[in-house]
C-alpha atoms as a PDB file:
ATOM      1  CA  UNK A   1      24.483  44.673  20.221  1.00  0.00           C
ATOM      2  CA  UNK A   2      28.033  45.907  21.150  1.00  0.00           C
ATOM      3  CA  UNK A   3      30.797  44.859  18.702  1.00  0.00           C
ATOM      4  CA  UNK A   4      33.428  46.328  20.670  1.00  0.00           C
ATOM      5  CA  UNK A   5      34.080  47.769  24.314  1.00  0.00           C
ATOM      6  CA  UNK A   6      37.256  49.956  23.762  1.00  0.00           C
ATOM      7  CA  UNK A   7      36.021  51.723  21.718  1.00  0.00           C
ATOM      8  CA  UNK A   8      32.686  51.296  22.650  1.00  0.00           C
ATOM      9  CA  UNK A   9      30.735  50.819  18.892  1.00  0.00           C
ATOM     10  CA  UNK A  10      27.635  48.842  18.813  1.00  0.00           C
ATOM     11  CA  UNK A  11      25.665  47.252  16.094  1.00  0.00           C
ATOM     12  CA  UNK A  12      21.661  48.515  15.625  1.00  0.00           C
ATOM     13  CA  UNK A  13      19.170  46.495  13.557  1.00  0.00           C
ATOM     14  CA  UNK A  14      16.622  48.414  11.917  1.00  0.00           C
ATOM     15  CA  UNK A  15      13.917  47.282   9.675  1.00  0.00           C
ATOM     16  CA  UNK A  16      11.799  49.134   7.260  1.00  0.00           C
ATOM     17  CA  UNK A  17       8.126  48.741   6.963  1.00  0.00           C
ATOM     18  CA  UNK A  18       8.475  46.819   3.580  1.00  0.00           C
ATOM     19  CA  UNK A  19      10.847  44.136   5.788  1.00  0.00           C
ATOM     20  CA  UNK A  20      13.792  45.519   4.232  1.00  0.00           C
ATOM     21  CA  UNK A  21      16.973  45.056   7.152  1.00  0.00           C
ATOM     22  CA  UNK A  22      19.260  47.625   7.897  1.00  0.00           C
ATOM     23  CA  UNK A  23      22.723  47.623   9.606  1.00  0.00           C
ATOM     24  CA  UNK A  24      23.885  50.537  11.446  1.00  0.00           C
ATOM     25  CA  UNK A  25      27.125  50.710  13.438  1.00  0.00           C
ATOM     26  CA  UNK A  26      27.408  53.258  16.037  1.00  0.00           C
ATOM     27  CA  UNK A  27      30.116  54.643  17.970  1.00  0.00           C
ATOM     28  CA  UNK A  28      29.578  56.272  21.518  1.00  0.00           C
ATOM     29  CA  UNK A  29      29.260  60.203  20.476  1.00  0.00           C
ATOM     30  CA  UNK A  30      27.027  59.210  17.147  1.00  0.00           C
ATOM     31  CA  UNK A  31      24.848  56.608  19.788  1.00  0.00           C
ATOM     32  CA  UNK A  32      24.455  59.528  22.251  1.00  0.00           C
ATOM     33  CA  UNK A  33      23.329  61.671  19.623  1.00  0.00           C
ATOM     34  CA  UNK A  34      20.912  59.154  17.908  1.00  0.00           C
ATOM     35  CA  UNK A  35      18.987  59.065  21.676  1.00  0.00           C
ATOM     36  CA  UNK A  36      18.659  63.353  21.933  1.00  0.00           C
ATOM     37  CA  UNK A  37      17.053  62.949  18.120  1.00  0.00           C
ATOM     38  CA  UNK A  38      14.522  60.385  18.970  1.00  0.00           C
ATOM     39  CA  UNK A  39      14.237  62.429  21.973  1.00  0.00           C
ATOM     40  CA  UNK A  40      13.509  65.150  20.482  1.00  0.00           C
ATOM     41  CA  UNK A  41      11.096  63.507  18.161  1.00  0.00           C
ATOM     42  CA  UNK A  42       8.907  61.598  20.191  1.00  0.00           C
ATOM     43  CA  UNK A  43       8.553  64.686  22.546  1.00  0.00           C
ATOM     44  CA  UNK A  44       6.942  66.630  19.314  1.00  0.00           C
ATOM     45  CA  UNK A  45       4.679  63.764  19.079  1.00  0.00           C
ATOM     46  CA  UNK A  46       3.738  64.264  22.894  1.00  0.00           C
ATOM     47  CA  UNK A  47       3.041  67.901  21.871  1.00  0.00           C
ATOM     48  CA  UNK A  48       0.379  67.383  19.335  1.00  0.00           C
ATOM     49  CA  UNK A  49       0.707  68.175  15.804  1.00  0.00           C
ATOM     50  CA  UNK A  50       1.806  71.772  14.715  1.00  0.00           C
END
């Protein structure tokens, strides 16, 4: 969800496997760097385990 345009900082819901809800705000540079990471790790996952 995007809290505010200028500058850009968005609100992500996450939620752990025991239900527990967790608020993290993001602005652009920390957003773009969130999406390389999870990049990153689902691409090991594609590899196979080491």
């Amino acid at each position: 969800m995007v809290i505010s345009r200028n500058p850009l900082i968005g609100k992500l819901l996450l939620i752990t496997e025991d239900d527990e809800e967790i608020e993290l705000h993001l602005e652009k540079d920390s957003a773009e760097a969130l999406i390389s990471a999870l990049g990153a790790f689902l691409m090991e996952g594609a590899i196979g385990p080491l």
